[in-house]
C-alpha atoms as a PDB file:
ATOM      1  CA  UNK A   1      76.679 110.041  51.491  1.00  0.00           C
ATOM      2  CA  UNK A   2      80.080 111.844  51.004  1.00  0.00           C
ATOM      3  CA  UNK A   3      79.713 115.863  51.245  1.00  0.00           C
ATOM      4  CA  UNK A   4      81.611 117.365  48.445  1.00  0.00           C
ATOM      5  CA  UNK A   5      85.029 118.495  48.873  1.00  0.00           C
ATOM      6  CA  UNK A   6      84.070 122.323  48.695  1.00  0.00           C
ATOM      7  CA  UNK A   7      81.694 121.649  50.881  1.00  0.00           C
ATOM      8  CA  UNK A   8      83.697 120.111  53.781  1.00  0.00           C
ATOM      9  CA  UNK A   9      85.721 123.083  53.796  1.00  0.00           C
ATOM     10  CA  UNK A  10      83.468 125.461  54.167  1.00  0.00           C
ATOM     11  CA  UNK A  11      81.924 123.677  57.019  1.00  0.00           C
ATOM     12  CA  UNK A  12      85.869 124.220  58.512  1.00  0.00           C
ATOM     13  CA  UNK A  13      85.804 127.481  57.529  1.00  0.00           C
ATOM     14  CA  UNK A  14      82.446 127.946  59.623  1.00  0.00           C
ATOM     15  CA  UNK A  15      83.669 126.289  62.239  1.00  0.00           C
ATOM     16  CA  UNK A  16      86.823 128.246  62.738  1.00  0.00           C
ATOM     17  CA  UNK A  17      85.224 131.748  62.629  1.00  0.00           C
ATOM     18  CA  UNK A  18      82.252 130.094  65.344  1.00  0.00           C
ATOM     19  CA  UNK A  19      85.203 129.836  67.680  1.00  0.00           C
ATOM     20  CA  UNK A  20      85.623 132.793  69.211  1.00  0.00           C
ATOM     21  CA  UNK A  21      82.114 133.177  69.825  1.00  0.00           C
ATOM     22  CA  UNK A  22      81.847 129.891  71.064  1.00  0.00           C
ATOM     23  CA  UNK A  23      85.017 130.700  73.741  1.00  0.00           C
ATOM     24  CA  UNK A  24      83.178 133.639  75.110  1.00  0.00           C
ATOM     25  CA  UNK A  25      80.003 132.141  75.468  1.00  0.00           C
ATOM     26  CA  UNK A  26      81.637 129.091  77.532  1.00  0.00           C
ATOM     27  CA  UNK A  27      84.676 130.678  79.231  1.00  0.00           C
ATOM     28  CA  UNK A  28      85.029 128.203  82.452  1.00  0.00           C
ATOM     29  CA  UNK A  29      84.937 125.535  79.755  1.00  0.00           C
ATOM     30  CA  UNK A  30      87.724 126.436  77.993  1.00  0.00           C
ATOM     31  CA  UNK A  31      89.522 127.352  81.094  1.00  0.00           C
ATOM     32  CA  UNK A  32      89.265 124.346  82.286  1.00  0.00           C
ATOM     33  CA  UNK A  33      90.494 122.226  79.181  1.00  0.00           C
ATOM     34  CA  UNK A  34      93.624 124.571  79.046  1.00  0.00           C
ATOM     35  CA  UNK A  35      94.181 124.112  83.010  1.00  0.00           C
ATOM     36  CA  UNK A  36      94.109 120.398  82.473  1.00  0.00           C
ATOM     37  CA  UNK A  37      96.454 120.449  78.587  1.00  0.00           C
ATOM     38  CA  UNK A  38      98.579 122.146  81.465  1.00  0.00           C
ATOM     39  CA  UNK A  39      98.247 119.685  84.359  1.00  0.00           C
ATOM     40  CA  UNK A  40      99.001 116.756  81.730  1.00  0.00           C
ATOM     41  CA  UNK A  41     101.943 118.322  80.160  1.00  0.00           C
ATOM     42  CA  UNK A  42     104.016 119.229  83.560  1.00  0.00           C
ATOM     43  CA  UNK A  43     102.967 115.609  84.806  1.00  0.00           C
ATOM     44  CA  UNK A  44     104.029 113.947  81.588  1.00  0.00           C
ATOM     45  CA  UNK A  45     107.450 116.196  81.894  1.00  0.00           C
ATOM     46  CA  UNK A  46     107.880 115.089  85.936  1.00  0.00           C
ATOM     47  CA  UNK A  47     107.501 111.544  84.926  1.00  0.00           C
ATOM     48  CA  UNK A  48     109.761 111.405  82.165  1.00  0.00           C
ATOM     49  CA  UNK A  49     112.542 113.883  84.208  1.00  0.00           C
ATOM     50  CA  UNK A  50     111.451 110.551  87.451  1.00  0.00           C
ATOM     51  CA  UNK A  51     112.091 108.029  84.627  1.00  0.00           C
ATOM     52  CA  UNK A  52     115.807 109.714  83.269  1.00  0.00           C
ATOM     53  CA  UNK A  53     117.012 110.148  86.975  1.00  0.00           C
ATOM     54  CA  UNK A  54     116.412 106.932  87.793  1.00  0.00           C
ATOM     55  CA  UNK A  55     118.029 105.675  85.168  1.00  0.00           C
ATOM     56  CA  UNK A  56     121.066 107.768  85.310  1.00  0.00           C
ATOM     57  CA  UNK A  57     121.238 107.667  89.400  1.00  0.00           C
ATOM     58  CA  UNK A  58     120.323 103.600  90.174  1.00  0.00           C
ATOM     59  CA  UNK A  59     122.921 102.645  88.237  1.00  0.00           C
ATOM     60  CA  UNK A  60     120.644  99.827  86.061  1.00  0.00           C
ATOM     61  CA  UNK A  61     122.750  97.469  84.517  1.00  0.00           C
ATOM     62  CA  UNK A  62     121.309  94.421  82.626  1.00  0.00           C
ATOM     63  CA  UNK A  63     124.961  92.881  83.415  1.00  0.00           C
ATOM     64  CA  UNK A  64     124.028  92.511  87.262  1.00  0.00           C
ATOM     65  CA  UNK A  65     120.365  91.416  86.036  1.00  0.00           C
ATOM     66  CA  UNK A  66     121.624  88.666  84.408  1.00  0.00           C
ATOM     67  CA  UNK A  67     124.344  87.604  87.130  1.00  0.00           C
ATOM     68  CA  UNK A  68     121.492  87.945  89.886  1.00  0.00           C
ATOM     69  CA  UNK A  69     119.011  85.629  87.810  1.00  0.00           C
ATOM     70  CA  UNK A  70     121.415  82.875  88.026  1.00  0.00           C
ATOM     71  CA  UNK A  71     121.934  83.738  91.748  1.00  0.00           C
ATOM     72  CA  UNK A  72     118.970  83.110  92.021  1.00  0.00           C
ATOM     73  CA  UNK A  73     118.407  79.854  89.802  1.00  0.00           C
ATOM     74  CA  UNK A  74     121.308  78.910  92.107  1.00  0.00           C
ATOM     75  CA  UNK A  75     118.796  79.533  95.777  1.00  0.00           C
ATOM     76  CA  UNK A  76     116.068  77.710  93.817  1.00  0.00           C
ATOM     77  CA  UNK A  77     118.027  74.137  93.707  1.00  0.00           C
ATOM     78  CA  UNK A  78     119.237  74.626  97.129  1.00  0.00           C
ATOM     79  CA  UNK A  79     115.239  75.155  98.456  1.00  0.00           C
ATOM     80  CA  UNK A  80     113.987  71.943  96.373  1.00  0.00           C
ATOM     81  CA  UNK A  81     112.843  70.079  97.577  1.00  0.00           C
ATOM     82  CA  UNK A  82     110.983  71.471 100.734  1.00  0.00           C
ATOM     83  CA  UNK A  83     111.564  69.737 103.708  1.00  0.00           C
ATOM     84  CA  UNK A  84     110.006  70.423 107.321  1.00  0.00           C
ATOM     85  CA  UNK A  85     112.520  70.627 110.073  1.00  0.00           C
ATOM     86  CA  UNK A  86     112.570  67.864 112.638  1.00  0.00           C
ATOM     87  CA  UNK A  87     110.640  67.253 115.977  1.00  0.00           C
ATOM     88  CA  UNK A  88     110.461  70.870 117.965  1.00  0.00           C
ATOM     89  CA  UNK A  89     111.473  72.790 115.705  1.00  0.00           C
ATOM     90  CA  UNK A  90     108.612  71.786 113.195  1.00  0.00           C
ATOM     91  CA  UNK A  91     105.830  72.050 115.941  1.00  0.00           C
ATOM     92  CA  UNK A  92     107.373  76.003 116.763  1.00  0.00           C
ATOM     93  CA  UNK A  93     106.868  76.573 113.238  1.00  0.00           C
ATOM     94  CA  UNK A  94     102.873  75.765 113.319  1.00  0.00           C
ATOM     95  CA  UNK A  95     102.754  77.825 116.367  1.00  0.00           C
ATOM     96  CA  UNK A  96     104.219  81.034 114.928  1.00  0.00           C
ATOM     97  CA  UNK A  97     102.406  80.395 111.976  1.00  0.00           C
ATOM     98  CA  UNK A  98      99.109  80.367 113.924  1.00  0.00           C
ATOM     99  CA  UNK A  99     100.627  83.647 115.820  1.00  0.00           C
ATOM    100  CA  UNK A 100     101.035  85.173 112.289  1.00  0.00           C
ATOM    101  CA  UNK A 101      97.409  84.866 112.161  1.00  0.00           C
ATOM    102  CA  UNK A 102      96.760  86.090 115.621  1.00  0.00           C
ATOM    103  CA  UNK A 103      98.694  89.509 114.603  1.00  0.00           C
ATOM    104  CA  UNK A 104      96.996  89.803 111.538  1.00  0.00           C
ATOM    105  CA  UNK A 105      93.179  89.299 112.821  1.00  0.00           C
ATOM    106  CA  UNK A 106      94.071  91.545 115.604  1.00  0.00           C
ATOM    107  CA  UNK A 107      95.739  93.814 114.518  1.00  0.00           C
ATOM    108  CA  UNK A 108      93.095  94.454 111.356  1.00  0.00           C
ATOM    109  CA  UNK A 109      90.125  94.199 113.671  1.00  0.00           C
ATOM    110  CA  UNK A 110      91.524  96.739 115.875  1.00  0.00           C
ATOM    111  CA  UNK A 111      92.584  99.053 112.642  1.00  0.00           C
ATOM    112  CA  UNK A 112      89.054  98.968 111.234  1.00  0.00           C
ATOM    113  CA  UNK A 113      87.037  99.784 114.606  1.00  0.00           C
ATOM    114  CA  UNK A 114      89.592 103.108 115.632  1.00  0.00           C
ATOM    115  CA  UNK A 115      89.402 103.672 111.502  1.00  0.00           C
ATOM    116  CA  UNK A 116      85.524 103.789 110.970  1.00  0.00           C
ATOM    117  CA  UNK A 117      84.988 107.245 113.282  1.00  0.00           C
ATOM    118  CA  UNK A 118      87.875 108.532 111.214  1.00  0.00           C
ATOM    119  CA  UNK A 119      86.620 107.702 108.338  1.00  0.00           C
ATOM    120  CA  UNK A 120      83.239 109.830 109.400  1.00  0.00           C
ATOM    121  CA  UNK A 121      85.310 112.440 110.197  1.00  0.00           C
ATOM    122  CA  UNK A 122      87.046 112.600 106.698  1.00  0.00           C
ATOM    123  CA  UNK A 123      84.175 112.194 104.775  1.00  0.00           C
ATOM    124  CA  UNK A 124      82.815 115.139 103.128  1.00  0.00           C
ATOM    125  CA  UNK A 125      79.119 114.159 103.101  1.00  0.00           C
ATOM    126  CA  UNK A 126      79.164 113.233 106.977  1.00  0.00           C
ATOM    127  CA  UNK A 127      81.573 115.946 107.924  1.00  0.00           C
ATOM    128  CA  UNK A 128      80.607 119.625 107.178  1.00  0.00           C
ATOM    129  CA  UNK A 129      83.482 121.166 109.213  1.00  0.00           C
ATOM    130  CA  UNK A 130      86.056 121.945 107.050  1.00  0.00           C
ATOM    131  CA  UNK A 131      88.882 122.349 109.219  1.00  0.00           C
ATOM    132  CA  UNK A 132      88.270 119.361 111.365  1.00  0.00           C
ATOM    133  CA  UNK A 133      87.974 117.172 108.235  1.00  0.00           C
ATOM    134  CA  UNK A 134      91.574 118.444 106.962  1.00  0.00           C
ATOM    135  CA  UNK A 135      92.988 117.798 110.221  1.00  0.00           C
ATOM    136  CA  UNK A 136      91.707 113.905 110.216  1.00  0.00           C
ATOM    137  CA  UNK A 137      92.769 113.704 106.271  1.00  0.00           C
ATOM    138  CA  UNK A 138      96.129 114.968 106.804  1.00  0.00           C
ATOM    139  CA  UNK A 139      96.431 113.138 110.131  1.00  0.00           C
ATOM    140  CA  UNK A 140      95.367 109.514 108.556  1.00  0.00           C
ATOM    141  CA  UNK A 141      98.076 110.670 105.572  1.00  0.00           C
ATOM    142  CA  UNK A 142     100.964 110.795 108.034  1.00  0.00           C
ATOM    143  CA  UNK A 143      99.931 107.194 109.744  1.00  0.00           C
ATOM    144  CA  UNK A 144     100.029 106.063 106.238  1.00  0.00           C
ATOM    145  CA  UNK A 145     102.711 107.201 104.971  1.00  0.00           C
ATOM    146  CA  UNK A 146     104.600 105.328 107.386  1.00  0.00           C
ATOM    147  CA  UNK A 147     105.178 101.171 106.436  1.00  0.00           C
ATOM    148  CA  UNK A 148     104.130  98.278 108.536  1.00  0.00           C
ATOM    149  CA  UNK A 149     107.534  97.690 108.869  1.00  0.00           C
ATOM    150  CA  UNK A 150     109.097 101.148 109.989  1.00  0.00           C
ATOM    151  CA  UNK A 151     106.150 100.894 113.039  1.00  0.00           C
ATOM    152  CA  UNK A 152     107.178  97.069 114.071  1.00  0.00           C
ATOM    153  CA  UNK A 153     110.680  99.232 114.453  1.00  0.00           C
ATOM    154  CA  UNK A 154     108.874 101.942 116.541  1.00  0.00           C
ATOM    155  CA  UNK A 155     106.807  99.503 118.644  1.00  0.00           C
ATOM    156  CA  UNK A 156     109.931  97.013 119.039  1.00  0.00           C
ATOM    157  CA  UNK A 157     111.488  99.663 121.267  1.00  0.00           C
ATOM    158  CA  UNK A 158     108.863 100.831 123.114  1.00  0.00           C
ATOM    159  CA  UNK A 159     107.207  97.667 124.052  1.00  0.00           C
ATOM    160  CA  UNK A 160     110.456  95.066 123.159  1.00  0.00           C
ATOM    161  CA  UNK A 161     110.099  92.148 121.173  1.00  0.00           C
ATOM    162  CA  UNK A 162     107.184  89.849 120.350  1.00  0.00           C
ATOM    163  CA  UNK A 163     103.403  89.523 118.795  1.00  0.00           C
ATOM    164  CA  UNK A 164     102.463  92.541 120.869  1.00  0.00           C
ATOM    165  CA  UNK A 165     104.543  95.037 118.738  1.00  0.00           C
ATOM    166  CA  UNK A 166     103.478  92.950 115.752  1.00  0.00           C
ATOM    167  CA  UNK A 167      99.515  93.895 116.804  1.00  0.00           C
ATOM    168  CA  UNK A 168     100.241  97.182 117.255  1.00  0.00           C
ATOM    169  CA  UNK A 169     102.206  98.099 114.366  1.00  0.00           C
ATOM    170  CA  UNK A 170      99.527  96.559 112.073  1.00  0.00           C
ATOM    171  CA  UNK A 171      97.153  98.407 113.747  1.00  0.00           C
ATOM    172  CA  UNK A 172      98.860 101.336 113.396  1.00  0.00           C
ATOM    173  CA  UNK A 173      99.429 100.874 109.939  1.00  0.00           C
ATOM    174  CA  UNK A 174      96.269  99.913 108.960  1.00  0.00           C
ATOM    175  CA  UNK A 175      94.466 102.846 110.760  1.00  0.00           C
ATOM    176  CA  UNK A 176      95.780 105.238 108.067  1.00  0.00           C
ATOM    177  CA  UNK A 177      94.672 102.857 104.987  1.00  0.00           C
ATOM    178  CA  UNK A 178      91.209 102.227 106.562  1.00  0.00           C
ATOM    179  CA  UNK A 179      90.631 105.888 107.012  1.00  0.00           C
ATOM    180  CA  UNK A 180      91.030 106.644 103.465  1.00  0.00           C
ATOM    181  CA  UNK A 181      89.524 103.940 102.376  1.00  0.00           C
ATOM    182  CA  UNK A 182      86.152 104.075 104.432  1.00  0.00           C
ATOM    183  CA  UNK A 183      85.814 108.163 103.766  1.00  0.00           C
ATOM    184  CA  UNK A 184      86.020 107.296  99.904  1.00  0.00           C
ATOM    185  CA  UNK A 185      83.643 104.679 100.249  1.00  0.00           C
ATOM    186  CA  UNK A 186      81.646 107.060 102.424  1.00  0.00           C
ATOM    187  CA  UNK A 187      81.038 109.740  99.821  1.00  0.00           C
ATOM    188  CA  UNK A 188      80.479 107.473  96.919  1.00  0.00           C
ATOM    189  CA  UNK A 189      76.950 106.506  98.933  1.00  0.00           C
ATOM    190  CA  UNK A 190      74.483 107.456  96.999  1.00  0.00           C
ATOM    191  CA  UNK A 191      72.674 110.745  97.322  1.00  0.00           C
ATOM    192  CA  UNK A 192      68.917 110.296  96.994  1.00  0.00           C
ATOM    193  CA  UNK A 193      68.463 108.289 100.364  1.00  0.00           C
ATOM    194  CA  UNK A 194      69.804 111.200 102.263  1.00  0.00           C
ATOM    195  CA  UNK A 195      68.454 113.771 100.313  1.00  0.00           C
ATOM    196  CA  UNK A 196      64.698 111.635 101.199  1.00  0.00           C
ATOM    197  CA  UNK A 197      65.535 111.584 104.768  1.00  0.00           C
ATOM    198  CA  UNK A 198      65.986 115.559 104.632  1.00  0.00           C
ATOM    199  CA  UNK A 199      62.977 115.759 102.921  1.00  0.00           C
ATOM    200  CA  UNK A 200      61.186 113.583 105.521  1.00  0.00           C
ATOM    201  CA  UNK A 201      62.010 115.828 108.044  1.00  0.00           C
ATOM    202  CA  UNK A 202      65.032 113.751 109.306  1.00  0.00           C
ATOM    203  CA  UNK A 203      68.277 115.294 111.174  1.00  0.00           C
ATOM    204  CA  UNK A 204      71.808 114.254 110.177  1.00  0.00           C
ATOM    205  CA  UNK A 205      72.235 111.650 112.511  1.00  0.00           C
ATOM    206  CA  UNK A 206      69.188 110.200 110.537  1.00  0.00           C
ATOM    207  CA  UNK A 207      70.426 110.964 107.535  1.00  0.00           C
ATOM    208  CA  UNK A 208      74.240 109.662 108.479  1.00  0.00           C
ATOM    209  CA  UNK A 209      72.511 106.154 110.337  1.00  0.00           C
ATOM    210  CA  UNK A 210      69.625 105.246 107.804  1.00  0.00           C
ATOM    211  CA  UNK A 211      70.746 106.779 104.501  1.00  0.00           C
ATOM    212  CA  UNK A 212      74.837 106.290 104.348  1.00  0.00           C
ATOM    213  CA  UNK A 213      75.670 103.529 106.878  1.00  0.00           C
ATOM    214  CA  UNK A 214      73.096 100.400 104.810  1.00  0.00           C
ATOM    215  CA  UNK A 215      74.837 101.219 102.029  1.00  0.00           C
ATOM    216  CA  UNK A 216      78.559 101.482 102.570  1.00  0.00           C
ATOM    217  CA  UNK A 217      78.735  98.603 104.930  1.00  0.00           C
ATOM    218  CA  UNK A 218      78.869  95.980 102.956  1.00  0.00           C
ATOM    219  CA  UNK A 219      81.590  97.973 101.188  1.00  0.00           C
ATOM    220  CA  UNK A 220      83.597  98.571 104.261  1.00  0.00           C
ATOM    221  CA  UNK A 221      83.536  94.572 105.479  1.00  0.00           C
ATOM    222  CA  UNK A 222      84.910  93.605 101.900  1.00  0.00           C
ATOM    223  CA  UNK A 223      87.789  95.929 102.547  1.00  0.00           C
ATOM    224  CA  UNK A 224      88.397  95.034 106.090  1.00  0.00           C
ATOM    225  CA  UNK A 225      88.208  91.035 104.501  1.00  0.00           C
ATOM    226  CA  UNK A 226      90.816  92.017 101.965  1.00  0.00           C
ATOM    227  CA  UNK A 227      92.967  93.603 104.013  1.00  0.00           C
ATOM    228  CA  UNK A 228      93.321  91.041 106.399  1.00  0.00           C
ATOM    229  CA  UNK A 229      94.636  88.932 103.802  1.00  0.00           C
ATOM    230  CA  UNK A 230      97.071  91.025 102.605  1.00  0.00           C
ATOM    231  CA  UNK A 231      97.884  91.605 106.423  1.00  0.00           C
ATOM    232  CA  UNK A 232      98.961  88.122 107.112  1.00  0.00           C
ATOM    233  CA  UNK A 233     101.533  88.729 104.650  1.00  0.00           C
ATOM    234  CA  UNK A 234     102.550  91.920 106.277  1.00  0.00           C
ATOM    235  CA  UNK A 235     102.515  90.053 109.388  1.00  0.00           C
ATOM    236  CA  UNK A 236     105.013  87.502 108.630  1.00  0.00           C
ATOM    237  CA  UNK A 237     107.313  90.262 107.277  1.00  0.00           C
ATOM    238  CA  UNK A 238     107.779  92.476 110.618  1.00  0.00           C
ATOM    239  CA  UNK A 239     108.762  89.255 112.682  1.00  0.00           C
ATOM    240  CA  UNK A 240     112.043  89.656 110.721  1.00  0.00           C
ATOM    241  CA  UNK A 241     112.458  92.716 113.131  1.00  0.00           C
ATOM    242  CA  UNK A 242     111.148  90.825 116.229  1.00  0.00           C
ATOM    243  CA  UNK A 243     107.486  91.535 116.292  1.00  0.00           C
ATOM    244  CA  UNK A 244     106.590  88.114 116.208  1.00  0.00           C
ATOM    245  CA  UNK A 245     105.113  85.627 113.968  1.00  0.00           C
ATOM    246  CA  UNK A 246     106.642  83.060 111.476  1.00  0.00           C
ATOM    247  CA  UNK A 247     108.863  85.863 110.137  1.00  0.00           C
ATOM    248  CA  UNK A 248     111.912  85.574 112.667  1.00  0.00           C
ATOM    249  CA  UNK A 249     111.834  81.838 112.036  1.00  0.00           C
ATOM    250  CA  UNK A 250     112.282  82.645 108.456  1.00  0.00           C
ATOM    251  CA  UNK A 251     114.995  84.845 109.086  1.00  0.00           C
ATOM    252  CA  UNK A 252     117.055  82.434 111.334  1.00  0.00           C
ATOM    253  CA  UNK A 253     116.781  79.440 109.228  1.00  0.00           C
ATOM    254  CA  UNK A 254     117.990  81.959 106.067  1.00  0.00           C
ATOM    255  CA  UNK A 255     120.978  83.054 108.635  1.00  0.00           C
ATOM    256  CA  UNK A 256     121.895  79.280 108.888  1.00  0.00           C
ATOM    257  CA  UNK A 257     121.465  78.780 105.514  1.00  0.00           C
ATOM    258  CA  UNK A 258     118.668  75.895 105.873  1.00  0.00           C
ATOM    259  CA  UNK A 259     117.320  76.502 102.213  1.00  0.00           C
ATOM    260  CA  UNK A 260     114.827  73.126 102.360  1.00  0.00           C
ATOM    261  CA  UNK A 261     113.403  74.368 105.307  1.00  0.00           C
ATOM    262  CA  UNK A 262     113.050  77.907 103.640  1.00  0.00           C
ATOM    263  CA  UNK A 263     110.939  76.972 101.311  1.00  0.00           C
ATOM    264  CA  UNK A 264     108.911  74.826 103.606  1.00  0.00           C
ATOM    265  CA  UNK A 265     107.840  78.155 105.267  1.00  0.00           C
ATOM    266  CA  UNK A 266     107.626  79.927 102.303  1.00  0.00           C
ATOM    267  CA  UNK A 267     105.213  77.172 100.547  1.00  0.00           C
ATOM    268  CA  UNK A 268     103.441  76.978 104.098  1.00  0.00           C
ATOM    269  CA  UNK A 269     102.565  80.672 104.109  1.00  0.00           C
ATOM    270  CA  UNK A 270     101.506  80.608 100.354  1.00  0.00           C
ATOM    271  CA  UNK A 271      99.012  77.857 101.525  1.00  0.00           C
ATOM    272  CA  UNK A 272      97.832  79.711 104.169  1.00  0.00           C
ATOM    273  CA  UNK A 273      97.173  82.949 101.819  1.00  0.00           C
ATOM    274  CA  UNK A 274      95.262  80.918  99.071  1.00  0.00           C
ATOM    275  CA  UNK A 275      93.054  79.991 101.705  1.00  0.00           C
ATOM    276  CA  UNK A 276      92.058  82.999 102.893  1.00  0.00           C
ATOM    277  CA  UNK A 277      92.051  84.214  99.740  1.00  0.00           C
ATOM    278  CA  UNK A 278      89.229  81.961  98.989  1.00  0.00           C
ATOM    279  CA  UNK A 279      87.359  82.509 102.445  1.00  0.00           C
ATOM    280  CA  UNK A 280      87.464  85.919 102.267  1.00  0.00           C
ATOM    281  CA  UNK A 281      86.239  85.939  98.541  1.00  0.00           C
ATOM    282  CA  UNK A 282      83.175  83.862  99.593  1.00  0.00           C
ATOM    283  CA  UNK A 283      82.956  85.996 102.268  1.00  0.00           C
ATOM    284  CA  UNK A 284      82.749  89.384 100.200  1.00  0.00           C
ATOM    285  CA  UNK A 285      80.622  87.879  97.926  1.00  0.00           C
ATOM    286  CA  UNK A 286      77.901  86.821 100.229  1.00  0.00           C
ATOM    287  CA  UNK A 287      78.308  90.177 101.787  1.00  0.00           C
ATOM    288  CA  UNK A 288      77.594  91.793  98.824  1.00  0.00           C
ATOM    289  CA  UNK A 289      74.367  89.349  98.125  1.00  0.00           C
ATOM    290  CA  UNK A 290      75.785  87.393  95.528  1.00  0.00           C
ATOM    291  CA  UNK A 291      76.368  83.992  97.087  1.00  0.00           C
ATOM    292  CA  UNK A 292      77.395  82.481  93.219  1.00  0.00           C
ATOM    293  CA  UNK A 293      80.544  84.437  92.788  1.00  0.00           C
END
């Protein structure tokens, strides 16, 4: 039923003179809303003033996009169709791509079991001293603010070249997003099973092993699954700098301008990828207890 028009605004009217009552009887409230009209507005402005600058300053022009897209077209007939290189050269290819793996596996295995105390340590519900939790935050901020790429550099010079640097500098890389990661997952567990093993007279050790750890596991193996995947991409990206894998192979035959061969590599490691992809999808699933997905 429609209210009459009269009626409508008097219910405004009402409404209106409610307000001040209803501002000092919820004053946090309405602090709040204006703190966060406030929060939006300057982020809105820092974006658009972001979006202008880069505009004005990365000199955009849709004259060079065009000219690089048939560049580019240009590449694509010189890479088809793929073609493996001959004899040795072929079988050093399968090797570095298996040594791609090796730094991956390694170097996320290694990530995830120096990670998981850190994670602990960052996590408000398993870490009730404040300053040694900011310290491990802003500690695992600093590794990860850092690219894979920037530590192959580091670990290049201090251990030379090779899959050695590559393991470490995935390691290193990944210690940062695993932290993060874990300490999230960490204090989204849910509440009641700790809050029972208080009740039950339990310590936090008990409440840490047998109410937190069952059920963020499963969360934390899904992570470390995905990425590994995305690792074996990293992987094959720092061997451009000399940290091993299929990456410096990559590189050369670019330098020599052996396009076929290119894209042999390049469909290579997207076969690789789509497998694991699918492994380590069956492998989260079953994880999580749903073996159908």
């Amino acid at each position: 039923m429609r209210l009459p028009a009269h009626e409508i605004s008097g219910l405004r009217a009402s409404s209106i003179t409610r307000l001040p009552a209803i501002r000092q009887a919820y004053p946090d409230a309405f602090r709040r809303l204006n703190a966060g009209r406030l929060a939006m507005g300057a982020l809105c402005l820092c974006g658009l003033a972001l979006f202008l600058f880069g505009i004005a300053r990365l000199e955009i022009a849709p004259r060079r996009l065009l000219t690089g897209s048939g560049q580019l077209l240009h590449f694509l007939t010189l890479m088809w169709p793929p073609l493996p290189p001959s004899g040795a050269q072929a079988i050093g290819i399968l090797k570095a791509l298996g040594e791609t793996l090796a730094i991956a596996f390694l170097g996320t295995l290694g990530a995830a079991i120096i990670a998981f105390p850190l994670g602990l340590l960052a996590a408000r519900n398993t870490t009730m001293n404040q300053a040694l939790r900011f310290l491990t935050r802003r500690g695992l901020d600093g590794i990860r603010a850092i690219d894979a790429l920037i530590w192959a550099l580091i670990w290049v010079s201090v251990v030379g070249l090779g899959p050695f640097a590559g393991v470490l500098a995935i390691l290193t890389s990944d210690i940062g997003t695993f932290g993060k990661l874990f300490s999230e997952a960490i204090e989204a567990a849910d509440r009641k099973a700790q809050e029972g093993i208080i009740a039950a007279g339990g310590d936090d050790v008990s409440r840490v092993g047998f109410g937190v750890l069952p059920q963020v596991l499963p969360v934390l193996a899904g992570q470390v699954l995905y990425l590994f995947e995305s690792n074996v991409r990293s992987s094959s990206i720092i061997g451009i700098v000399g940290a091993g894998g299929i990456g410096l192979h990559l590189a050369e035959m670019i330098r020599t301008l052996e396009w076929p061969s290119v894209a042999f590599i390049v469909v290579l490691m997207l076969l690789v990828v789509t497998a694991i992809d699918a492994l380590s999808t069956r492998l989260r699933a079953a994880i999580a207890g749903n073996a159908t997905a």
